[in-house]
N, C-alpha and C. Protein backbone atom coordinates (compact mmCIF):
# COMPACT_ATOMS: atom_id res chain seq x y z
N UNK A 1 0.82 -1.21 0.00
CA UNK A 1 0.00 0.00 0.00
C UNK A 1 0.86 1.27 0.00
N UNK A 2 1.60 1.02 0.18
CA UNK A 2 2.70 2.17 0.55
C UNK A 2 3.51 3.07 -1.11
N UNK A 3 3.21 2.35 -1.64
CA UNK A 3 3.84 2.79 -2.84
C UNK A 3 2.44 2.70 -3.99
N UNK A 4 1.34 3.33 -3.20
CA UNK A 4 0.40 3.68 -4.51
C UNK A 4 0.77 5.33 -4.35
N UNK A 5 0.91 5.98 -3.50
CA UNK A 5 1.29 7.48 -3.65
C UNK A 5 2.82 7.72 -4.03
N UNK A 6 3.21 8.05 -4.95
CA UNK A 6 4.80 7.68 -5.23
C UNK A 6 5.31 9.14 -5.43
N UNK A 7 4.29 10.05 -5.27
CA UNK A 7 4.58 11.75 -5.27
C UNK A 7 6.05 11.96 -5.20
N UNK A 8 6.51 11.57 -3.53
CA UNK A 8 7.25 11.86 -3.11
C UNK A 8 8.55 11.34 -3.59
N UNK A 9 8.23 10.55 -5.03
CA UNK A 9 9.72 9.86 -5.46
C UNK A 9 9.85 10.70 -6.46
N UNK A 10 9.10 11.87 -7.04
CA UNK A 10 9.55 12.59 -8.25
C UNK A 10 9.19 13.79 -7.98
N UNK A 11 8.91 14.40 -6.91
CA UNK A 11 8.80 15.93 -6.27
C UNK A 11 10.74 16.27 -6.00
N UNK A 12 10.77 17.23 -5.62
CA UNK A 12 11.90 18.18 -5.59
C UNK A 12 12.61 18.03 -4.31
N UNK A 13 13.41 17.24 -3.67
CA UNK A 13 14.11 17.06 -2.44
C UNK A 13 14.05 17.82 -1.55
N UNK A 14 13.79 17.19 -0.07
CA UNK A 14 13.68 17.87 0.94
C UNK A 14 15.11 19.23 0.60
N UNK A 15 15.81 18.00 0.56
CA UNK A 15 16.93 18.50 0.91
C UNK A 15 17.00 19.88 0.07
N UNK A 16 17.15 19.71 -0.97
CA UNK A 16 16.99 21.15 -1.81
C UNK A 16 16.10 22.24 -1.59
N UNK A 17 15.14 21.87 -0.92
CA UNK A 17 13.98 23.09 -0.47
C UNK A 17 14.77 23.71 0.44
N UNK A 18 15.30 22.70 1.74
CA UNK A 18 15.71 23.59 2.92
C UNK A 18 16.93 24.37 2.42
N UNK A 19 17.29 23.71 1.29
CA UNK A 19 18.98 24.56 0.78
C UNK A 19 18.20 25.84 0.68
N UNK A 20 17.54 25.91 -0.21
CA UNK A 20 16.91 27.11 -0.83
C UNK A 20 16.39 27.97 0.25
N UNK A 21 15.88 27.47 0.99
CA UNK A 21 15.07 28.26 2.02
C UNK A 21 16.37 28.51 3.10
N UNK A 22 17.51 27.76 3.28
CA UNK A 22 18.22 28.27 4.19
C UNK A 22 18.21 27.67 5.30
N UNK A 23 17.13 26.89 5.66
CA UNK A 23 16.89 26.69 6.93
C UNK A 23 16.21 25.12 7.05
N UNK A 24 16.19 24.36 8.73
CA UNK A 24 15.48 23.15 8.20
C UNK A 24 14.12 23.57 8.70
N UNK A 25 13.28 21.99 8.01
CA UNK A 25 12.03 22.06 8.37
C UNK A 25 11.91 21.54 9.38
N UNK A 26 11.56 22.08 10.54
CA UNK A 26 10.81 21.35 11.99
C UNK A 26 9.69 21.78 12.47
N UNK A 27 9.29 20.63 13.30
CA UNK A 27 8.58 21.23 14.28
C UNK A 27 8.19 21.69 15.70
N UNK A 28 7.53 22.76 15.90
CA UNK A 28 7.86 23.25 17.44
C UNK A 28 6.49 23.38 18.09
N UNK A 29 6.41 21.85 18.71
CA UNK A 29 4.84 22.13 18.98
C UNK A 29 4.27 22.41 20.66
N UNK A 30 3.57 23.50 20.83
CA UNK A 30 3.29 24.34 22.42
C UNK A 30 2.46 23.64 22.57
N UNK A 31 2.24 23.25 23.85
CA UNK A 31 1.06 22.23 24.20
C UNK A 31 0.97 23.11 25.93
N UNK A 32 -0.14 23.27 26.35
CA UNK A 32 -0.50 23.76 27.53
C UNK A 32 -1.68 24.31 27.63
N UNK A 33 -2.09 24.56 29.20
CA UNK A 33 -3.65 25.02 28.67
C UNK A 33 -4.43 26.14 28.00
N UNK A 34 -5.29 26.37 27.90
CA UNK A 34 -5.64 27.66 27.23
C UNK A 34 -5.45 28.52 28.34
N UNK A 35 -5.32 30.19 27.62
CA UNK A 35 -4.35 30.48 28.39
C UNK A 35 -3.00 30.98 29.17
N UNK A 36 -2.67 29.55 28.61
CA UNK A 36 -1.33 29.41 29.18
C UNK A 36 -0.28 30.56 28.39
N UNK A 37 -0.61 30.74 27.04
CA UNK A 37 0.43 32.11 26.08
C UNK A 37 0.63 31.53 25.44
N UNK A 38 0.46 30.11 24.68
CA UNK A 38 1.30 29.26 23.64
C UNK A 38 0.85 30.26 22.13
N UNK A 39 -0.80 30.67 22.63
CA UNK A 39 -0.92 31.46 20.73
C UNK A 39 -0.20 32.55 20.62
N UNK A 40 -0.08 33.62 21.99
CA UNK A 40 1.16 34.68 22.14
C UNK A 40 2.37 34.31 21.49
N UNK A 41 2.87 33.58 22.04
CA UNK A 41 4.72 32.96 22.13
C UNK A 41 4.44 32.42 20.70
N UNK A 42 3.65 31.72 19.88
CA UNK A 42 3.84 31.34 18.61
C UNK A 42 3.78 32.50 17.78
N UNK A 43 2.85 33.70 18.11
CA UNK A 43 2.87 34.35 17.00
C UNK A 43 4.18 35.50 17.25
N UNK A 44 4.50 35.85 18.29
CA UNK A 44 6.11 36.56 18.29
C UNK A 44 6.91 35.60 17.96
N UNK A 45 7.16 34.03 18.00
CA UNK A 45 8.21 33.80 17.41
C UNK A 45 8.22 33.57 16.23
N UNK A 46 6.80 33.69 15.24
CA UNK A 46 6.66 33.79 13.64
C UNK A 46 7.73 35.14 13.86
N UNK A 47 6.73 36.29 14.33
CA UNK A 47 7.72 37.17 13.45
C UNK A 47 9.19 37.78 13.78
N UNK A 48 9.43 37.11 14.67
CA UNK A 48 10.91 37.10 14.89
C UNK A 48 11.55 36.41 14.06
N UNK A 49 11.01 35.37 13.82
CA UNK A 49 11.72 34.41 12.44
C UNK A 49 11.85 35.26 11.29
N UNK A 50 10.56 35.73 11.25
CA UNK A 50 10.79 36.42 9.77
C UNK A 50 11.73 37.57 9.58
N UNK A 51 11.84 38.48 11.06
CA UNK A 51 13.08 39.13 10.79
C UNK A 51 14.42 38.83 10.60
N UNK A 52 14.96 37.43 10.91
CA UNK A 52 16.20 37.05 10.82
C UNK A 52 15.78 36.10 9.40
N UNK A 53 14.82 36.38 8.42
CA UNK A 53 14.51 35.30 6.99
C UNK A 53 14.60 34.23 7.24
N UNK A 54 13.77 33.90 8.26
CA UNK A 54 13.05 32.77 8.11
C UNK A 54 11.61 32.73 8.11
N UNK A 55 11.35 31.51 7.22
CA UNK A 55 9.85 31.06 6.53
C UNK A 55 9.39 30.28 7.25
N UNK A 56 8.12 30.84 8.44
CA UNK A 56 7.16 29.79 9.45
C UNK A 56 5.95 29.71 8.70
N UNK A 57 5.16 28.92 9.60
CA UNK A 57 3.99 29.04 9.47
C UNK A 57 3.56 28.29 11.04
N UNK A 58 2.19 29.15 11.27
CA UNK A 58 1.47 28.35 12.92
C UNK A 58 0.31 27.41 12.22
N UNK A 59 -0.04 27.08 12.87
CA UNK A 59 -1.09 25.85 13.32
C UNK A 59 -1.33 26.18 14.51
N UNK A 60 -2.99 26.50 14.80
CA UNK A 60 -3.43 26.61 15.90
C UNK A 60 -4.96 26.46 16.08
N UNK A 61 -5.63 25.85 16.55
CA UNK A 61 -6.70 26.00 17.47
C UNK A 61 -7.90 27.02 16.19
N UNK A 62 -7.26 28.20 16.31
CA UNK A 62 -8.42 29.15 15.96
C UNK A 62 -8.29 29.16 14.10
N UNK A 63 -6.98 28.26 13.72
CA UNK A 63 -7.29 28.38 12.03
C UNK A 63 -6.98 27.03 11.38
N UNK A 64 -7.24 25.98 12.48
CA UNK A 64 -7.70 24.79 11.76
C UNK A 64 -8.73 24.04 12.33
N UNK A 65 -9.40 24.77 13.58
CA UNK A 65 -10.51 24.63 13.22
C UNK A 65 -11.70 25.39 12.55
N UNK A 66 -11.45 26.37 12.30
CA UNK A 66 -12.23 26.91 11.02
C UNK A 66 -12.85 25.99 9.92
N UNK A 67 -11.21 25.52 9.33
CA UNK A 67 -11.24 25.22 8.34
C UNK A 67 -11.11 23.28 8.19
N UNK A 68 -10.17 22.97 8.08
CA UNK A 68 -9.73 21.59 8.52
C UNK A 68 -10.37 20.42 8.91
N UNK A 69 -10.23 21.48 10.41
CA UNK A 69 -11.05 20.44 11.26
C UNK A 69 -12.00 20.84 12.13
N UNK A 70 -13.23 21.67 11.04
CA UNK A 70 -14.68 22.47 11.60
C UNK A 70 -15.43 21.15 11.69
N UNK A 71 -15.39 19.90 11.60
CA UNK A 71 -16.66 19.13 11.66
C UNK A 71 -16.42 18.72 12.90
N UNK A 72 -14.94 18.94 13.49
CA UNK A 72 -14.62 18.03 15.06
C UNK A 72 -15.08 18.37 16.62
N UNK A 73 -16.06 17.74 17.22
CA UNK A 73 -15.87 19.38 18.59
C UNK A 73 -14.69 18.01 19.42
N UNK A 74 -15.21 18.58 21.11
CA UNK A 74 -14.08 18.65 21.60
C UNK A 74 -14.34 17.62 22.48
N UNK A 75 -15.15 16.39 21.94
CA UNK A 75 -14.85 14.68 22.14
C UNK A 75 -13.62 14.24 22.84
N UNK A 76 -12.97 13.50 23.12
CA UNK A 76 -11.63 12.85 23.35
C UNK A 76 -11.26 12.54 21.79
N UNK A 77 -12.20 11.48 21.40
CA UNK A 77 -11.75 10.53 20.06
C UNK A 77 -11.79 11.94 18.91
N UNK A 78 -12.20 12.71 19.02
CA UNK A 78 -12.17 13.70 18.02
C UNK A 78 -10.90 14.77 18.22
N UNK A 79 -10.72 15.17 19.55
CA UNK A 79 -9.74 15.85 19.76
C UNK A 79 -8.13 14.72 19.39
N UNK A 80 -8.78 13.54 19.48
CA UNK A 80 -7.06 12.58 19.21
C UNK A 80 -7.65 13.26 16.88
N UNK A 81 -8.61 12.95 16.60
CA UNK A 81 -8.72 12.72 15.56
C UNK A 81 -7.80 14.38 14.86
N UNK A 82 -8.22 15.61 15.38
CA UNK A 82 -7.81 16.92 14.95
C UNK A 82 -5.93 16.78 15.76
N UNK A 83 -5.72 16.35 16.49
CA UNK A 83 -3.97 16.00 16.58
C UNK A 83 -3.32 14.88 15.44
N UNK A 84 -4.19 13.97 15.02
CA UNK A 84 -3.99 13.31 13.65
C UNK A 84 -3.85 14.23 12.73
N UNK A 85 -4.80 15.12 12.20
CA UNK A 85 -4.63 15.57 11.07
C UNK A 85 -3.87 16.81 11.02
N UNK A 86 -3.80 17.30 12.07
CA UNK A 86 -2.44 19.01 12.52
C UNK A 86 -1.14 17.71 11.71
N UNK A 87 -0.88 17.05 12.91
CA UNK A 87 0.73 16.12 12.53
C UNK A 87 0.49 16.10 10.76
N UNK A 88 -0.53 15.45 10.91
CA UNK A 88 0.01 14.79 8.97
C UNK A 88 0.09 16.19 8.17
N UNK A 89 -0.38 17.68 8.31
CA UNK A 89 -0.23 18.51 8.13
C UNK A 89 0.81 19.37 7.83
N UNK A 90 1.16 18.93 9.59
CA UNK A 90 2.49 19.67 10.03
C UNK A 90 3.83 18.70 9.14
N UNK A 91 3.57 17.71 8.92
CA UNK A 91 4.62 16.73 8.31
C UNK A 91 5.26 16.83 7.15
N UNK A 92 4.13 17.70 6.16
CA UNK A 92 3.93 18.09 4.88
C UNK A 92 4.95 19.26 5.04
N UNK A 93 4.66 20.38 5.58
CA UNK A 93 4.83 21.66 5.69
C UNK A 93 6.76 21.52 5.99
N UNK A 94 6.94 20.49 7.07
CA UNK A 94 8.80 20.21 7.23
C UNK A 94 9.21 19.76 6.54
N UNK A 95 8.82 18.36 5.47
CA UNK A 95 9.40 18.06 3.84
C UNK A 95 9.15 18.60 3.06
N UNK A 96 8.78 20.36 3.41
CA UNK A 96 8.94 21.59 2.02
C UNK A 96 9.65 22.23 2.65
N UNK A 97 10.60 22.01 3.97
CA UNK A 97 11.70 22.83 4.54
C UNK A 97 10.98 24.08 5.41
N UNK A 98 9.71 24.03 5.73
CA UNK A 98 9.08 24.97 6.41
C UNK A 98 9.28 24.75 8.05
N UNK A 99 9.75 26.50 8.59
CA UNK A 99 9.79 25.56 10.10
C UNK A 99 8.08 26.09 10.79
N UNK A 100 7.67 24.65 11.24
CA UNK A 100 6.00 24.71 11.52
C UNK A 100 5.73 25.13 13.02
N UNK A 101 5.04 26.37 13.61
CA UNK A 101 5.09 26.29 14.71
C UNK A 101 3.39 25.61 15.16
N UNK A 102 3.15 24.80 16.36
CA UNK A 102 2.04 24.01 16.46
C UNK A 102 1.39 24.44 17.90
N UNK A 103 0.22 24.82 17.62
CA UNK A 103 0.10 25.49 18.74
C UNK A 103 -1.24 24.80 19.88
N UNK A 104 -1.26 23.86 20.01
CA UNK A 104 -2.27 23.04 20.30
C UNK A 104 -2.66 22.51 22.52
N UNK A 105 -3.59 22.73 22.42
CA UNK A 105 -3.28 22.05 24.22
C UNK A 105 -3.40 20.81 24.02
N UNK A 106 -4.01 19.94 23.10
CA UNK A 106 -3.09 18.53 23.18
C UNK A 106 -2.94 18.00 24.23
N UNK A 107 -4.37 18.03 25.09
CA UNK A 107 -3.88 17.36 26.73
C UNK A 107 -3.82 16.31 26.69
N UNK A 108 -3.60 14.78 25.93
CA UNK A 108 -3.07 14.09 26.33
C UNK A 108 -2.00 13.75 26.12
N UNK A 109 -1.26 13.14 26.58
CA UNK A 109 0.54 12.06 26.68
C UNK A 109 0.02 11.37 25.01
N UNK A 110 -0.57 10.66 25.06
CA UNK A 110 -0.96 9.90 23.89
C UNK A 110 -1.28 10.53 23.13
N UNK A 111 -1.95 11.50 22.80
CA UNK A 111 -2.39 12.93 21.75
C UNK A 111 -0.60 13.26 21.28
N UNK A 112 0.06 13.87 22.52
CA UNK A 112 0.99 14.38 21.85
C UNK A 112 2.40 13.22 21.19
N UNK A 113 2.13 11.73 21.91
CA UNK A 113 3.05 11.06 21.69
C UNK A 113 2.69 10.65 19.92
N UNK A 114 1.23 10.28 19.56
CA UNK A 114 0.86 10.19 18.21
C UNK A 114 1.42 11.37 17.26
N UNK A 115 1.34 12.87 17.69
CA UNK A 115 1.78 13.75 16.89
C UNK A 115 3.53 13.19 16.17
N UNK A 116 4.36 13.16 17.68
CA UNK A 116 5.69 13.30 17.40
C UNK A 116 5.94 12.06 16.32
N UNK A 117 5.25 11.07 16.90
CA UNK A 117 5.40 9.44 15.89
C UNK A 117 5.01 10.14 14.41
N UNK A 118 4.11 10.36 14.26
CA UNK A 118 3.08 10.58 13.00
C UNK A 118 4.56 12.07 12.01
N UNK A 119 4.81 12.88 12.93
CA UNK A 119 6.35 14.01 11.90
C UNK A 119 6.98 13.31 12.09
N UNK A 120 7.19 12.12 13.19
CA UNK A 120 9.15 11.88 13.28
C UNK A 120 9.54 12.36 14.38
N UNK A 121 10.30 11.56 15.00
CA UNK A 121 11.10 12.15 16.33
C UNK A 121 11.95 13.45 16.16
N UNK A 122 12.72 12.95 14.85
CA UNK A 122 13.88 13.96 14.81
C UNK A 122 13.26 15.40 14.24
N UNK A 123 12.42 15.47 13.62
CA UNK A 123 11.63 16.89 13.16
C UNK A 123 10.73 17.36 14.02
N UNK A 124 10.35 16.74 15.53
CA UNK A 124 9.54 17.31 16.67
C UNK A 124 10.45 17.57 17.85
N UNK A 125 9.45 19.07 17.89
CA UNK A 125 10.08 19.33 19.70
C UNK A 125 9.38 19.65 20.08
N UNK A 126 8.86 19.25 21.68
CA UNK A 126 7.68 19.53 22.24
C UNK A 126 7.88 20.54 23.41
N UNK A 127 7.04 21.38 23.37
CA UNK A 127 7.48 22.40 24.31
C UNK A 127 5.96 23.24 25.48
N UNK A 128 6.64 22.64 26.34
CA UNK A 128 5.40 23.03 27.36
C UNK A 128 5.16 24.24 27.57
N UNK A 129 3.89 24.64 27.45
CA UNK A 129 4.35 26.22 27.75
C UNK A 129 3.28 26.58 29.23
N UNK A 130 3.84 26.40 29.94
CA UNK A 130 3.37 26.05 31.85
C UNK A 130 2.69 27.35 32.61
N UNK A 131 1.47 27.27 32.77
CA UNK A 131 0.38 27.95 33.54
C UNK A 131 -0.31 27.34 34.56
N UNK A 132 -0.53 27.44 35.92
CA UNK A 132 -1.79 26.53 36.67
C UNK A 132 -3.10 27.22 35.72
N UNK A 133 -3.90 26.01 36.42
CA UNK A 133 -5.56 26.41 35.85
C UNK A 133 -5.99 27.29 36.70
N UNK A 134 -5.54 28.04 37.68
CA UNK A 134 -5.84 29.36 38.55
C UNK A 134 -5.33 30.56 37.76
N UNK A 135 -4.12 30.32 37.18
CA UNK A 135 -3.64 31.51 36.34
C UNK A 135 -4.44 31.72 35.15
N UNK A 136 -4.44 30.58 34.45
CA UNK A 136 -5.67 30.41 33.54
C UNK A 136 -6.96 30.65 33.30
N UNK A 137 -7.28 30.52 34.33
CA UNK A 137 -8.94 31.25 34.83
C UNK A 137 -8.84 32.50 34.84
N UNK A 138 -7.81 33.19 35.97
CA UNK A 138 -8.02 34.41 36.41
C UNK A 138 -7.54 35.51 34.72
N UNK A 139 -6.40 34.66 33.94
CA UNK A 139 -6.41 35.68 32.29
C UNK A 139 -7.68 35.69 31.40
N UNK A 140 -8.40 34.01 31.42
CA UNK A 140 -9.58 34.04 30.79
C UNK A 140 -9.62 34.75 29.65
N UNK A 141 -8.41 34.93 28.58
CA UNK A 141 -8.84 36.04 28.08
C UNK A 141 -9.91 35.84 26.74
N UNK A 142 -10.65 34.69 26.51
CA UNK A 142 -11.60 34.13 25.27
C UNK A 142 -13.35 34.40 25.88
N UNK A 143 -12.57 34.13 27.30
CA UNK A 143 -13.97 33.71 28.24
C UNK A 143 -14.61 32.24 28.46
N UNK A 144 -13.42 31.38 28.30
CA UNK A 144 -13.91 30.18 27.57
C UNK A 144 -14.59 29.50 29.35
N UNK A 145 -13.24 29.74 30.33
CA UNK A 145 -13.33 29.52 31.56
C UNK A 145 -14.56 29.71 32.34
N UNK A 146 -15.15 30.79 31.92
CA UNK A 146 -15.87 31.15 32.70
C UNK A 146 -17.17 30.18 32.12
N UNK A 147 -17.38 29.98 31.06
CA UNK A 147 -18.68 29.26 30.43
C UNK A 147 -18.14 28.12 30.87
N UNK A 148 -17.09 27.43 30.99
CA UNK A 148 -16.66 26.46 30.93
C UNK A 148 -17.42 25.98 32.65
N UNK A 149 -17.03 27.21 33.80
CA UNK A 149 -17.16 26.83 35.09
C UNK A 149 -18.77 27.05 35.36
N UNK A 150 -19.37 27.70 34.26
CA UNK A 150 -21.13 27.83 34.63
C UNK A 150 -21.65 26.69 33.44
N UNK A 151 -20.78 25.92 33.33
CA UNK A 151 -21.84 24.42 32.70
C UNK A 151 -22.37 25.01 31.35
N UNK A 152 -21.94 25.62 30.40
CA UNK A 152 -22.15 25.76 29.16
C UNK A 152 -21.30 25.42 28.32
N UNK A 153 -19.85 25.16 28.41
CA UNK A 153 -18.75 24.58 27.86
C UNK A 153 -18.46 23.06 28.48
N UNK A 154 -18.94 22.39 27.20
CA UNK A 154 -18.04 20.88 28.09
C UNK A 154 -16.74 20.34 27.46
N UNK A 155 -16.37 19.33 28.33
CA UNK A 155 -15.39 18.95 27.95
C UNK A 155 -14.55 19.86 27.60
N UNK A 156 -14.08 20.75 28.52
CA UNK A 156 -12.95 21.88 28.66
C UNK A 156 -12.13 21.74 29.37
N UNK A 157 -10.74 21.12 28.91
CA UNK A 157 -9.71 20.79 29.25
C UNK A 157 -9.11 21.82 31.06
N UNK A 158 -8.83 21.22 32.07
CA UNK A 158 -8.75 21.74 33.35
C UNK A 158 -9.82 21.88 33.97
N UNK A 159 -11.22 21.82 33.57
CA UNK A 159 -12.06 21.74 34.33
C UNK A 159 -12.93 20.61 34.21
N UNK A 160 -13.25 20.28 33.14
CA UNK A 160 -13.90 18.79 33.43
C UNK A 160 -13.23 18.00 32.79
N UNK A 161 -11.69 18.24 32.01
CA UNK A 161 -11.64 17.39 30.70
C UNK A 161 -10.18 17.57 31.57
N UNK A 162 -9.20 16.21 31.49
CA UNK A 162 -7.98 16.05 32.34
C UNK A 162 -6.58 16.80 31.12
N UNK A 163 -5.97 17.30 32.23
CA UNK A 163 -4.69 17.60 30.79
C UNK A 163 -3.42 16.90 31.87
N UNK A 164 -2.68 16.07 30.67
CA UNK A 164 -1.79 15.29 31.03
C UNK A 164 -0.12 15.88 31.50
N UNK A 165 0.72 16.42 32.13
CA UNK A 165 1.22 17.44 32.14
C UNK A 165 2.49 16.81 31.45
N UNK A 166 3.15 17.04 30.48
CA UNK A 166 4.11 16.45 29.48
C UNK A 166 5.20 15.81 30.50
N UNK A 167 5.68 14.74 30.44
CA UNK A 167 6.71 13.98 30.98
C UNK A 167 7.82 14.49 30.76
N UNK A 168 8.28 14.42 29.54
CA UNK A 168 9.48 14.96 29.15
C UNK A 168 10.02 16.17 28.11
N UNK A 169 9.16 17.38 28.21
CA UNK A 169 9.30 17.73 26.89
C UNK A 169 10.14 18.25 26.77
N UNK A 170 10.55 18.76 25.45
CA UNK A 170 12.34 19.41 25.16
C UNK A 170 13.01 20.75 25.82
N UNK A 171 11.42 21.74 25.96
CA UNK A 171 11.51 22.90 26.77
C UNK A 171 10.36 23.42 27.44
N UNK A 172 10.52 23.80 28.68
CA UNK A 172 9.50 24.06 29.22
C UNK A 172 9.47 26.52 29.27
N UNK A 173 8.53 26.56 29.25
CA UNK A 173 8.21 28.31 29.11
C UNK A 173 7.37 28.17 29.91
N UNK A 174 7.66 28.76 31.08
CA UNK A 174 6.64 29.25 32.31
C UNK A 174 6.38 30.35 32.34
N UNK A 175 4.96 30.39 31.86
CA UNK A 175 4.61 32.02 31.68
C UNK A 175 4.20 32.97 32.91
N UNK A 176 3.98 31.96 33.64
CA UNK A 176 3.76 32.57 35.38
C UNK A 176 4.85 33.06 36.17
N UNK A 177 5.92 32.58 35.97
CA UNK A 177 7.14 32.65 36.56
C UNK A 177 8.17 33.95 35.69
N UNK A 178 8.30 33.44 34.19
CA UNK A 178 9.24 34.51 33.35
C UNK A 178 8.10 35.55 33.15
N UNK A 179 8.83 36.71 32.38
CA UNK A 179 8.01 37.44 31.65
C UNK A 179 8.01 36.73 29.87
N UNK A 180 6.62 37.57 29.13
CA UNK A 180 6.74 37.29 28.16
C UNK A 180 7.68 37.66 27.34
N UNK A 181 8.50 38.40 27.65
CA UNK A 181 10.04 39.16 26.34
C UNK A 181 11.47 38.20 26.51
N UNK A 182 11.04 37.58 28.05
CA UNK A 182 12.84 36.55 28.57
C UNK A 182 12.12 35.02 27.71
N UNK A 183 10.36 34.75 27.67
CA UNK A 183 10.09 33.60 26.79
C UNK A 183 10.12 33.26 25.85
N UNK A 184 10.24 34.48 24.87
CA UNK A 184 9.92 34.57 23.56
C UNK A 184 11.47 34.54 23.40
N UNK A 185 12.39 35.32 23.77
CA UNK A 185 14.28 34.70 23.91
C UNK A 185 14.44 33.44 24.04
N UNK A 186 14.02 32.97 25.11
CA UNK A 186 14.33 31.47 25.19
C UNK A 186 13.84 30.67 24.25
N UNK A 187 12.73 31.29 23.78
CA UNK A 187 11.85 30.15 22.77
C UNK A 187 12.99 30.08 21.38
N UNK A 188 13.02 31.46 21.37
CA UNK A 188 13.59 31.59 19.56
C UNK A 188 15.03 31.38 19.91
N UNK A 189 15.71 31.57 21.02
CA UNK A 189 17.27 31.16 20.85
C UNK A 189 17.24 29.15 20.37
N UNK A 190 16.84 28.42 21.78
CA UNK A 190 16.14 27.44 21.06
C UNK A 190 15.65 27.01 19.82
N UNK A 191 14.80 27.08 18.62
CA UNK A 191 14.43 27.26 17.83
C UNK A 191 15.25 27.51 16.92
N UNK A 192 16.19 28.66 16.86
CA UNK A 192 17.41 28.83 16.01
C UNK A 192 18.60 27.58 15.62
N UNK A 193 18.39 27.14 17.04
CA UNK A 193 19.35 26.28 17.27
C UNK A 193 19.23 25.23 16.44
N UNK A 194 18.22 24.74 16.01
CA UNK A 194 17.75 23.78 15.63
C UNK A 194 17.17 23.71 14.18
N UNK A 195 16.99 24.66 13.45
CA UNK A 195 16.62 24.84 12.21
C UNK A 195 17.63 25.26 11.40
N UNK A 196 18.89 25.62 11.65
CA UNK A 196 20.28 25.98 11.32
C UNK A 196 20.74 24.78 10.45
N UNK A 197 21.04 24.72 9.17
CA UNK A 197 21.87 24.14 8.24
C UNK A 197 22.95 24.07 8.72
């Protein structure tokens, strides 16, 4: 079965895209609760990339499910199903040398362990980006919390829906603890490091 799509044997080499582009394709995926700053910290480190020429792109929450993955709500088996299709997404986007930032809460161990399997170990880095659900509540800044705590939102991850807190991930960004200008440094020094030819 594996060789009815053979695209990828007469398309244009990874390798030559990232030449061209300068840079490799990875991925850098924020997992934490809503909240927590992961859509902040992704979208300053797009455009920090772009000032030193580099070519991102995000994945997040508010523009794949629009589009993508508008038929999914926020099930377990559906939320594993919309971390299926971000990865096979995001997978695409690093064998065109793109570096992908992923911006997902992804509360489970198994949610995020399928992502990294599904790109590849070596093209994922998982990066916690660490809030309690008290800090979380009290920023609220969607309002999701508050519907969430008067029984109109279900299955909302920290309050009725469990989030798994990452075992091992590559970097952790505590947005409670740093400020946002020493996270967005750490994020993109990181990040540099790693997309560098």
């Amino acid at each position: 079965m594996e060789h009815i799509y053979p695209i990828y044997n007469n398309s244009v080499p990874r390798e030559e895209k990232e030449n061209f582009l300068g840079q490799r394709g990875t991925v850098f995926w924020l997992t934490g609760l809503s909240g927590s700053g992961k859509s902040t910290l992704a979208l300053k480190l797009e455009k920090s990339l772009l000032k030193l020429n580099h070519l991102s792109t995000i994945l997040d929450g508010d523009n794949v499910r629009s589009g993508l993955c508008k038929d999914l709500t926020f099930i377990e088996a559906d939320r594993e199903e919309n971390v299926r299709r971000i990865s096979e997404l995001a997978k695409l986007f690093v064998r065109n040398g793109i570096v992908t930032i992923c911006s997902f809460v992804s509360p489970l161990q198994s949610m995020r362990q399928l992502a990294k399997e599904t790109i590849g170990a070596s093209d994922f880095h998982l990066i916690h980006v660490k809030a309690s659900v008290e800090t979380c509540i009290q920023r609220d800044t969607k309002g999701l919390y508050k519907m969430a705590l008067g029984g109109e939102l279900k299955n909302f991850t920290g309050i009725d829906a469990p989030f798994d807190l990452p075992e091992n991930p590559d970097l952790v960004l505590d947005t409670e603890e740093e400020s946002e200008e020493s996270n967005i440094q750490i994020l993109l020094n990181y990040v540099l490091k790693y997309i560098k030819l």
